[in-house]
N, C-alpha and C. Protein backbone atom coordinates (compact mmCIF):
# COMPACT_ATOMS: atom_id res chain seq x y z
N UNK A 1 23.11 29.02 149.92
CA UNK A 1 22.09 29.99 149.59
C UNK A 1 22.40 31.34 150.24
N UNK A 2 23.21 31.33 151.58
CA UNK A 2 23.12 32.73 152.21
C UNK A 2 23.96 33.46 151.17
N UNK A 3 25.12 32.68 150.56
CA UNK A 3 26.01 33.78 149.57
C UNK A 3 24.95 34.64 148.41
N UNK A 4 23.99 33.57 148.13
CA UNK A 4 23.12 34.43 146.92
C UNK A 4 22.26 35.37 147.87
N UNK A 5 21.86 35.36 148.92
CA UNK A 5 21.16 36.27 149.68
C UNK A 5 22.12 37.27 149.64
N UNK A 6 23.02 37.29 150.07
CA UNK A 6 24.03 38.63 150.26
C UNK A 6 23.94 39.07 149.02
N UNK A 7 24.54 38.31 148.11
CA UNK A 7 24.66 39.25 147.30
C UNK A 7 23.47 39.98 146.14
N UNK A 8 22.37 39.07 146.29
CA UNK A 8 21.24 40.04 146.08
C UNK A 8 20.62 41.25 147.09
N UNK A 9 20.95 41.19 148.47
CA UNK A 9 20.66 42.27 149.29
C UNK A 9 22.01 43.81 148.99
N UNK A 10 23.29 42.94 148.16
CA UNK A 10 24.45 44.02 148.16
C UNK A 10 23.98 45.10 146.46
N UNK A 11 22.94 44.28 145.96
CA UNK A 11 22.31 44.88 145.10
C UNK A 11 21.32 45.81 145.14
N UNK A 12 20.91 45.45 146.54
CA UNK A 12 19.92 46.20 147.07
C UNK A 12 18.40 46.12 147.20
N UNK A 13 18.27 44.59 146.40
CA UNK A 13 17.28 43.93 146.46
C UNK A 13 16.46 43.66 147.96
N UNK A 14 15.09 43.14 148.00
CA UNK A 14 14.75 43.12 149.51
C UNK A 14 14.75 41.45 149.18
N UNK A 15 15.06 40.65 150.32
CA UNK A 15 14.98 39.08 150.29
C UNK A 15 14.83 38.46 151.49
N UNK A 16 13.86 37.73 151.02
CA UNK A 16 13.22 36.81 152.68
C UNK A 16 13.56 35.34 151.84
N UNK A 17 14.44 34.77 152.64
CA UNK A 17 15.19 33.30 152.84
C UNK A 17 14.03 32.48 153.27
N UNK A 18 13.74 31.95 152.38
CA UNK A 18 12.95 30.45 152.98
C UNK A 18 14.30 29.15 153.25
N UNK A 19 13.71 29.05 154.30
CA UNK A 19 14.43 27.30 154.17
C UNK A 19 13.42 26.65 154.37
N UNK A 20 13.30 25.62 153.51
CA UNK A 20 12.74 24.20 153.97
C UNK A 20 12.54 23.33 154.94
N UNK A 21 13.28 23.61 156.01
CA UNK A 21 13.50 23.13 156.82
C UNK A 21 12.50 23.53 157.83
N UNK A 22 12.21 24.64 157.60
CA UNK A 22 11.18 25.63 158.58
C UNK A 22 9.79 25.39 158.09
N UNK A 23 9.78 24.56 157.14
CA UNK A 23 8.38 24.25 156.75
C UNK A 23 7.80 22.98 156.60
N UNK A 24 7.79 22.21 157.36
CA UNK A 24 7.83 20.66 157.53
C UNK A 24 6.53 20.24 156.59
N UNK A 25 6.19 19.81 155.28
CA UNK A 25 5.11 19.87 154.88
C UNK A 25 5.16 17.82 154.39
N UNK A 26 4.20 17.33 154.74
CA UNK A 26 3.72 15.93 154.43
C UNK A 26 4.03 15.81 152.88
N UNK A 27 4.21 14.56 152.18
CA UNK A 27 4.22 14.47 151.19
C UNK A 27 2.57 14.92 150.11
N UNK A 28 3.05 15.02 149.56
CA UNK A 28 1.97 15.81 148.82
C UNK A 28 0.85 14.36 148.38
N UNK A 29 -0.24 14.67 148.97
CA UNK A 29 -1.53 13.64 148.95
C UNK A 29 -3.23 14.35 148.46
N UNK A 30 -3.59 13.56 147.80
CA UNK A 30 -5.19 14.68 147.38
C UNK A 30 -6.01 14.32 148.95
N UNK A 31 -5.85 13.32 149.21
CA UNK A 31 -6.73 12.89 150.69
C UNK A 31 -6.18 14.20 151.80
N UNK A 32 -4.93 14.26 151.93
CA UNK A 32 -4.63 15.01 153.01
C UNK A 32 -5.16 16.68 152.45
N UNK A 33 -5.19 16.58 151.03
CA UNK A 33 -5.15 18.29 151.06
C UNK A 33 -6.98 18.32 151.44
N UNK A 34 -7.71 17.25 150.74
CA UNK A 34 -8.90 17.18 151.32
C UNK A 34 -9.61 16.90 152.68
N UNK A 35 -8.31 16.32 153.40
CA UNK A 35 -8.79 16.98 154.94
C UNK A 35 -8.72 18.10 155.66
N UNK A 36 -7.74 18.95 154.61
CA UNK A 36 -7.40 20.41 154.85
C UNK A 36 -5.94 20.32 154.88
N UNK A 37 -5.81 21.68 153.70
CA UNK A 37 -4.34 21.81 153.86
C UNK A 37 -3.80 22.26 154.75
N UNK A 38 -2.32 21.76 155.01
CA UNK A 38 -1.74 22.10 156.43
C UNK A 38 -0.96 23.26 156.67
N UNK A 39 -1.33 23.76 157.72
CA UNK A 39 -1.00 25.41 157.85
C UNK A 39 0.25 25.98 157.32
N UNK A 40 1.15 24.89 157.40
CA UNK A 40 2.25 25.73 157.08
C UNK A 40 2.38 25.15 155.51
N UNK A 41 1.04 25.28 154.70
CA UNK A 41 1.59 25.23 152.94
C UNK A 41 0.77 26.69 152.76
N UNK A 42 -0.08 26.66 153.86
CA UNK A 42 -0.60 28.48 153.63
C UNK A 42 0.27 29.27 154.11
N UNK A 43 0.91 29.26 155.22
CA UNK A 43 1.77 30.43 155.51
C UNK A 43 3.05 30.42 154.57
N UNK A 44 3.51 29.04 153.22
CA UNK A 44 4.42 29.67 152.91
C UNK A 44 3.29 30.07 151.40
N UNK A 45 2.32 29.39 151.03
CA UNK A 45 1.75 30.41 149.98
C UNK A 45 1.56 32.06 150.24
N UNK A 46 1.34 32.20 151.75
CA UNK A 46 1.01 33.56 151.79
C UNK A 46 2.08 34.33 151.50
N UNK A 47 3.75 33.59 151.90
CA UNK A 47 4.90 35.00 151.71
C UNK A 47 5.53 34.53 150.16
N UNK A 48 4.89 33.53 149.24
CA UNK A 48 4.95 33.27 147.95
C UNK A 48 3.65 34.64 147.02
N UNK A 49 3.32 34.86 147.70
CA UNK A 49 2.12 35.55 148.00
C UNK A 49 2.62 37.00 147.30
N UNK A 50 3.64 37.38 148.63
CA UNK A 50 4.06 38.37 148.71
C UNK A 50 5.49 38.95 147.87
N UNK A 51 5.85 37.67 147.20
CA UNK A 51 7.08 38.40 146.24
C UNK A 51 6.53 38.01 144.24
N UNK A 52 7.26 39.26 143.92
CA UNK A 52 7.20 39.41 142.41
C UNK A 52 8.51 38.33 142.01
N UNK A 53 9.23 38.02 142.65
CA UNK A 53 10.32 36.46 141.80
C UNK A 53 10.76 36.32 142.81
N UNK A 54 11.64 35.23 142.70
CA UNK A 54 12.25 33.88 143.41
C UNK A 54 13.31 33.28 142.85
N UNK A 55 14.26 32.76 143.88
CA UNK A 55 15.33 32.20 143.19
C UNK A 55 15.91 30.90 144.37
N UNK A 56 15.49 29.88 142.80
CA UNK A 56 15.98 28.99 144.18
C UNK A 56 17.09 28.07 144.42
N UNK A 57 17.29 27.88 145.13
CA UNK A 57 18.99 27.13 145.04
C UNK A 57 18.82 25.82 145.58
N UNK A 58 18.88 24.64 144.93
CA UNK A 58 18.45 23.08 145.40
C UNK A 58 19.96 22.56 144.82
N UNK A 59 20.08 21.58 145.76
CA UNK A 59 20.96 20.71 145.15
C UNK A 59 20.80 19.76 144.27
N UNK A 60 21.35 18.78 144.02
CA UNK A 60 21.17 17.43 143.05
C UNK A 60 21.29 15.98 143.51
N UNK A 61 20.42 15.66 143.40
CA UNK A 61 20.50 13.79 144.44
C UNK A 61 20.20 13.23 142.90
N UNK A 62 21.08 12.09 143.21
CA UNK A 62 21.05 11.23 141.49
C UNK A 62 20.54 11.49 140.65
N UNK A 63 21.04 12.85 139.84
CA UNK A 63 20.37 13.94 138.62
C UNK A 63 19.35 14.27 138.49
N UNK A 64 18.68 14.20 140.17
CA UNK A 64 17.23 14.50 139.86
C UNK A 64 16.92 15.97 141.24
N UNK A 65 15.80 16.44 140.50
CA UNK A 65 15.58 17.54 142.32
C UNK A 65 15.36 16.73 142.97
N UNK A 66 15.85 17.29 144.43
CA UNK A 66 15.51 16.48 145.53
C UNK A 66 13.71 16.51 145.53
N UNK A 67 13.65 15.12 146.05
CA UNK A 67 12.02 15.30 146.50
C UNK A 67 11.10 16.21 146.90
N UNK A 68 12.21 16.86 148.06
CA UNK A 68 11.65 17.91 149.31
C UNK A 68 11.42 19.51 148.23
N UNK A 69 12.52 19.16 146.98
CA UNK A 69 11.82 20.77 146.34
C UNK A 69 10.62 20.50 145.49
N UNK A 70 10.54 19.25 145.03
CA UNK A 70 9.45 18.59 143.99
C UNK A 70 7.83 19.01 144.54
N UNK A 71 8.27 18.57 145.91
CA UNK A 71 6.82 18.40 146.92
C UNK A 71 6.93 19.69 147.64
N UNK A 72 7.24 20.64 147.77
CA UNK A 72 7.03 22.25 148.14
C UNK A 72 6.28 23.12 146.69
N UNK A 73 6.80 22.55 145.59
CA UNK A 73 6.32 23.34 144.57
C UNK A 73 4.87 22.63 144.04
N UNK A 74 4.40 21.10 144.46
CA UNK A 74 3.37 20.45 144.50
C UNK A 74 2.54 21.26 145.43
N UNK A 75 2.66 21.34 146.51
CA UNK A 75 1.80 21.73 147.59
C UNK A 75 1.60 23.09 146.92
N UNK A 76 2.51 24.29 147.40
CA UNK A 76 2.41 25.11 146.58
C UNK A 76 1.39 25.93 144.99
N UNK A 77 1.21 24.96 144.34
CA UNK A 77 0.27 25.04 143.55
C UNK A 77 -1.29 24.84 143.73
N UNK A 78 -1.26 24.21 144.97
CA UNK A 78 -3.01 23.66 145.26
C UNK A 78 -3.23 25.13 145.57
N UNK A 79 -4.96 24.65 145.67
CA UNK A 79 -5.66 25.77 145.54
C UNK A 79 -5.46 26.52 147.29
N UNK A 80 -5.96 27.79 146.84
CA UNK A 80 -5.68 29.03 147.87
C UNK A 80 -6.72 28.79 148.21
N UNK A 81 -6.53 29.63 149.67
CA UNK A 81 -7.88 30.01 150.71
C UNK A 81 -9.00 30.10 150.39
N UNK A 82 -8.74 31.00 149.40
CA UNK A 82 -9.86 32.01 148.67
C UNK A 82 -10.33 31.06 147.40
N UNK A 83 -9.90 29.87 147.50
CA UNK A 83 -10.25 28.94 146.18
C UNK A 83 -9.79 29.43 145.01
N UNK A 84 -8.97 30.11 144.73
CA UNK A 84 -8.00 30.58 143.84
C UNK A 84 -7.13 29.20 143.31
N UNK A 85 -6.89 29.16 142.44
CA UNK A 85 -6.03 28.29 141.74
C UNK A 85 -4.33 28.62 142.36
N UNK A 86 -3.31 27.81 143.13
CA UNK A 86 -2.08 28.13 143.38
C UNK A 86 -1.30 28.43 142.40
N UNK A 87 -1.62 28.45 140.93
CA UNK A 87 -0.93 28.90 140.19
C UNK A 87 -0.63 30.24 140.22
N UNK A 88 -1.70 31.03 140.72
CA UNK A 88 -1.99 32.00 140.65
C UNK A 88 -0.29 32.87 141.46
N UNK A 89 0.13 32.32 142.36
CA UNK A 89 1.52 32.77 142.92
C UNK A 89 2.27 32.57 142.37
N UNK A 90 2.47 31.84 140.81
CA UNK A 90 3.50 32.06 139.99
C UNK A 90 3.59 33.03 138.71
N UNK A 91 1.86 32.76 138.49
CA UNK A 91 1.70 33.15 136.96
C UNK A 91 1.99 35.05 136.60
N UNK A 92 2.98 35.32 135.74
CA UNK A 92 3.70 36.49 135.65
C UNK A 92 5.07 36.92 136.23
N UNK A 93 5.70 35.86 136.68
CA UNK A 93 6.75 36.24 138.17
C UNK A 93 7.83 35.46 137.26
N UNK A 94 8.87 35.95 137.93
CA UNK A 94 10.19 34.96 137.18
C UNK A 94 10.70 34.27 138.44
N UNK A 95 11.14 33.60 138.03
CA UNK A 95 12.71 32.44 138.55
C UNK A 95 14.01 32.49 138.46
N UNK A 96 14.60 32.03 139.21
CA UNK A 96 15.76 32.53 138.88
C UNK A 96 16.25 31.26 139.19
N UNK A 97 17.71 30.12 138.92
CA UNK A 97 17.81 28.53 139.38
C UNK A 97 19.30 28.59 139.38
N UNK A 98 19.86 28.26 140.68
CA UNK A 98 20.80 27.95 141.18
C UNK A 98 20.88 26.66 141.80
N UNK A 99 22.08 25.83 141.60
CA UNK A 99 22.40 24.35 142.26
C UNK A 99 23.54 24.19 142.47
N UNK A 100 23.62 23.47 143.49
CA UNK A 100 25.14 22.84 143.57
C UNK A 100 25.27 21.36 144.24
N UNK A 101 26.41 20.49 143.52
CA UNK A 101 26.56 19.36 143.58
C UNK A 101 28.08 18.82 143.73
N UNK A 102 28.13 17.82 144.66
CA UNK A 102 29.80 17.46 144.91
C UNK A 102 30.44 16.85 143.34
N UNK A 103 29.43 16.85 142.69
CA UNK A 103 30.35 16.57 140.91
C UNK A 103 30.53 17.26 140.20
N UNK A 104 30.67 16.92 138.91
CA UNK A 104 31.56 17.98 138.15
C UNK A 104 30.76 18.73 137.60
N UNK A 105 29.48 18.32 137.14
CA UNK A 105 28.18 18.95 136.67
C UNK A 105 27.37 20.11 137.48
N UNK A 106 27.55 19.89 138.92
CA UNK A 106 27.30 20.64 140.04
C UNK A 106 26.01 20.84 140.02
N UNK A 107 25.34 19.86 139.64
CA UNK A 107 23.43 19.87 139.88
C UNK A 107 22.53 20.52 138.37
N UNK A 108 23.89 20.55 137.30
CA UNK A 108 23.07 20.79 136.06
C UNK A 108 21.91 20.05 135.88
N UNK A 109 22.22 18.87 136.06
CA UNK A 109 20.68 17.66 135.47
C UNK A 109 19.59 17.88 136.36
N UNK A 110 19.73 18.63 137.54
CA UNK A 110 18.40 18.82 138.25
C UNK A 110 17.78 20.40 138.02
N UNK A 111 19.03 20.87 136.91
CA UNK A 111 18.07 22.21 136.73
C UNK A 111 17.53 21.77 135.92
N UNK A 112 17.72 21.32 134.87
CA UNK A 112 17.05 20.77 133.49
C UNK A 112 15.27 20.69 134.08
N UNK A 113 15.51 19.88 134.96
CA UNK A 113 14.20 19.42 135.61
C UNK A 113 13.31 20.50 136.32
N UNK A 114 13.91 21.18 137.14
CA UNK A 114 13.42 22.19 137.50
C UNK A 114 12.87 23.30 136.78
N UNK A 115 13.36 23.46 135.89
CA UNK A 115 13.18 24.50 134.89
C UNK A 115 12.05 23.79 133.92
N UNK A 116 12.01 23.12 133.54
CA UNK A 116 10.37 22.56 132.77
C UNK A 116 9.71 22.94 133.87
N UNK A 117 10.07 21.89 135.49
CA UNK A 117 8.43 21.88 135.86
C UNK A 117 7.96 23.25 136.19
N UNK A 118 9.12 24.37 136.67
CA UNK A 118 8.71 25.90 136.77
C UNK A 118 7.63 26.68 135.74
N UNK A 119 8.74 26.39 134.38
CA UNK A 119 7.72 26.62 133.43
C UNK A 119 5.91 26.53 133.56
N UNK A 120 6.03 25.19 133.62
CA UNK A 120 4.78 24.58 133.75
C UNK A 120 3.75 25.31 134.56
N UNK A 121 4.53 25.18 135.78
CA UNK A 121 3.72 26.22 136.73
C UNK A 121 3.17 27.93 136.60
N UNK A 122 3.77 28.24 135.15
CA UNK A 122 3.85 29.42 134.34
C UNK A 122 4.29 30.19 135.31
N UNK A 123 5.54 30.13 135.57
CA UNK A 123 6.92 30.98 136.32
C UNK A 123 7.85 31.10 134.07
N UNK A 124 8.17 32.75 134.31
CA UNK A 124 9.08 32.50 133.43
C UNK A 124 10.09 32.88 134.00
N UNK A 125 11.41 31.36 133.83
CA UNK A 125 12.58 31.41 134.36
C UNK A 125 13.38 31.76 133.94
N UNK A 126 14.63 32.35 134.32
CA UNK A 126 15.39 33.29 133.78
C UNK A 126 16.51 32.75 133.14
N UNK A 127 16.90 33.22 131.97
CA UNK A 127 17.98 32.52 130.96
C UNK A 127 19.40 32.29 131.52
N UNK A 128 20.13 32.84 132.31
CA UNK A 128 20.94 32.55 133.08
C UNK A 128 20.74 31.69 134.51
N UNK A 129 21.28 30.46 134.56
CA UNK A 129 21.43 29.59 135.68
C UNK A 129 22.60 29.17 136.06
N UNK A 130 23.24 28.87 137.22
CA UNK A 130 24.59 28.75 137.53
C UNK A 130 24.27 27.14 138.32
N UNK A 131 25.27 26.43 137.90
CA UNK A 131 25.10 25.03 138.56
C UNK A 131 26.68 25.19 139.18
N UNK A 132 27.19 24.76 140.89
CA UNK A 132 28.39 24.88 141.37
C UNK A 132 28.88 23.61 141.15
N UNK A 133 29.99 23.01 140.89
CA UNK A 133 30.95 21.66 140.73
C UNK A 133 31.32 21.53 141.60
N UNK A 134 32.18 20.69 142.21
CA UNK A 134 32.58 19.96 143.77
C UNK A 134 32.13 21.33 144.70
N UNK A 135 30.98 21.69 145.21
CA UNK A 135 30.33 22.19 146.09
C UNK A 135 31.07 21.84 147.05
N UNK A 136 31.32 20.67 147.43
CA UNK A 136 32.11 20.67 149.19
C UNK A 136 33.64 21.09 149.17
N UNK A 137 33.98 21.70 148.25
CA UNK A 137 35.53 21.98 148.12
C UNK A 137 34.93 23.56 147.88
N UNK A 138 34.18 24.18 147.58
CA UNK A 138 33.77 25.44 147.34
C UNK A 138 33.98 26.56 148.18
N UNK A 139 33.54 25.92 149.44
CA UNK A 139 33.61 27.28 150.13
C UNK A 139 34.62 27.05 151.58
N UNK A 140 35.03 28.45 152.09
CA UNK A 140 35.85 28.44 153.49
C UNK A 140 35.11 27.85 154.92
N UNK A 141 35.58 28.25 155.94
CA UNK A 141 35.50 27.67 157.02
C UNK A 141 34.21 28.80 157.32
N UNK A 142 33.80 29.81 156.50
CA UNK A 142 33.32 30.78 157.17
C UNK A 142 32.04 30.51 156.11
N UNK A 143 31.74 29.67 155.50
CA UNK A 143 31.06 29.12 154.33
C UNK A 143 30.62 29.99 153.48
N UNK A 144 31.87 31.28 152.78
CA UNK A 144 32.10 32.14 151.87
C UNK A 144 32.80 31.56 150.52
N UNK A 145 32.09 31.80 149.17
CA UNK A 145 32.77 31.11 148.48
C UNK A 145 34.44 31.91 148.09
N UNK A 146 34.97 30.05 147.93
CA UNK A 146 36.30 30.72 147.63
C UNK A 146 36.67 31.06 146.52
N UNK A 147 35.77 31.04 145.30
CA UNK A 147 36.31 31.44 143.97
C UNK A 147 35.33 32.90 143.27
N UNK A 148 36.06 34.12 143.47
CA UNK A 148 35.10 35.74 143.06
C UNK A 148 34.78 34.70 142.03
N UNK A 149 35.11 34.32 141.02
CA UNK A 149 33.78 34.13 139.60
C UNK A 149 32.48 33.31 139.84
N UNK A 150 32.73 32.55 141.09
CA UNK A 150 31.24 31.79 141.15
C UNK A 150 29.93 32.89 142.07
N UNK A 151 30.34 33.95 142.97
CA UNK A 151 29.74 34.73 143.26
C UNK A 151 29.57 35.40 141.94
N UNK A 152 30.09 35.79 140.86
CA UNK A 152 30.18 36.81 140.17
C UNK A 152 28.72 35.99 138.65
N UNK A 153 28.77 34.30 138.79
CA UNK A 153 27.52 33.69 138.43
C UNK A 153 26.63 34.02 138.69
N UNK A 154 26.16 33.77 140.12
CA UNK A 154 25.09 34.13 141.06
C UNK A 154 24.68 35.52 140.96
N UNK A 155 25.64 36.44 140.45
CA UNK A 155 25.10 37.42 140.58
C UNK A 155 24.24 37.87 139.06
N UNK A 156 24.57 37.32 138.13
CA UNK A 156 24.43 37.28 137.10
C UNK A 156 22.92 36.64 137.02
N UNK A 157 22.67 35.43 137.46
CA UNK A 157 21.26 35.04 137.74
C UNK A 157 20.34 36.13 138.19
N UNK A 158 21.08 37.06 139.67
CA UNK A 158 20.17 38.02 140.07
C UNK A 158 19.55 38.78 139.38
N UNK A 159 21.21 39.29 138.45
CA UNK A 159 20.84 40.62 137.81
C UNK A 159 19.54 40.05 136.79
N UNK A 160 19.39 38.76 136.17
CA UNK A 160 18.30 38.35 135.29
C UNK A 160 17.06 38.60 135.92
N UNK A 161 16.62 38.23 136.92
CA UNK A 161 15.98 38.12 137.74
C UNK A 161 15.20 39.68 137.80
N UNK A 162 16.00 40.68 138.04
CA UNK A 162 16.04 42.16 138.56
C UNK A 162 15.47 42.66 137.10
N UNK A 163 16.05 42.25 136.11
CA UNK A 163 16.08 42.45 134.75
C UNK A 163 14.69 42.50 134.18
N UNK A 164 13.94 41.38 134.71
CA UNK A 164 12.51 40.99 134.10
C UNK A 164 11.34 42.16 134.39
């Protein structure tokens, strides 16, 4: 993901990196959201909040999205503070869908997926998507990719993105 950050910031774009990792959120439950949702699905609705598109880069676990993006974009949708519908942080905004996978497909079958349920969420996603093939042979020691045309993908997603 940092390569697509660069090179949407070398565009001149402004971009705040979520990782997942920084947002430890429970599996998505109606009981738990009815004991109150947990702070950190508001603090990332609030900086979902704060951007006009998104672009996200997931990998592929047995042709499917991983769980952990399934259940960020679940949470994500429940209702806001303000009792607002969570759709409300998608509806008008685009997408942009990047993947990569150690096969030859490089996480195509989990955009497929991604891209309906985005839809759904009334995100319109952007017609260019780049899926990477043997991902672990991809990049250097400095985890820069080693082939200009797969940056030159990614950038192509951006420019869609920028485009809308």
């Amino acid at each position: 993901m940092q390569n697509a950050v660069n090179i949407a910031k070398q565009q001149g774009h402004d971009v705040t990196l979520i990782d997942l990792n920084d947002f430890p959120l429970p599996i998505y439950n109606g009981d738990i959201e009815d004991a109150g949702v947990p702070a950190k699905v508001r603090e990332m609705q609030a900086i979902f909040d704060q951007h006009d598109s998104f672009l996200i880069a997931t990998p592929e676990y047995n042709g499917a999205v991983p769980a952990l993006v399934k259940n960020t974009l679940d949470w994500m949708s429940r209702s806001l503070e303000n009792g607002d519908s969570g759709i409300t942080l998608f509806k008008g905004k685009v997408v942009g869908i990047i993947s990569a996978s150690p096969g030859a497909l490089g996480g195509l079958r989990a955009l497929l997926a991604l891209r309906d349920q985005l839809a759904k969420l009334s995100l319109w996603v952007a017609p260019t998507q780049f899926a990477l093939g043997q991902a672990h042979e991809a990049f250097d020691d400095n985890n820069q990719l080693k082939n200009d045309e797969h940056g030159k993908r990614i950038q192509a997603v951006i420019e869609d993105i920028a485009a809308f």
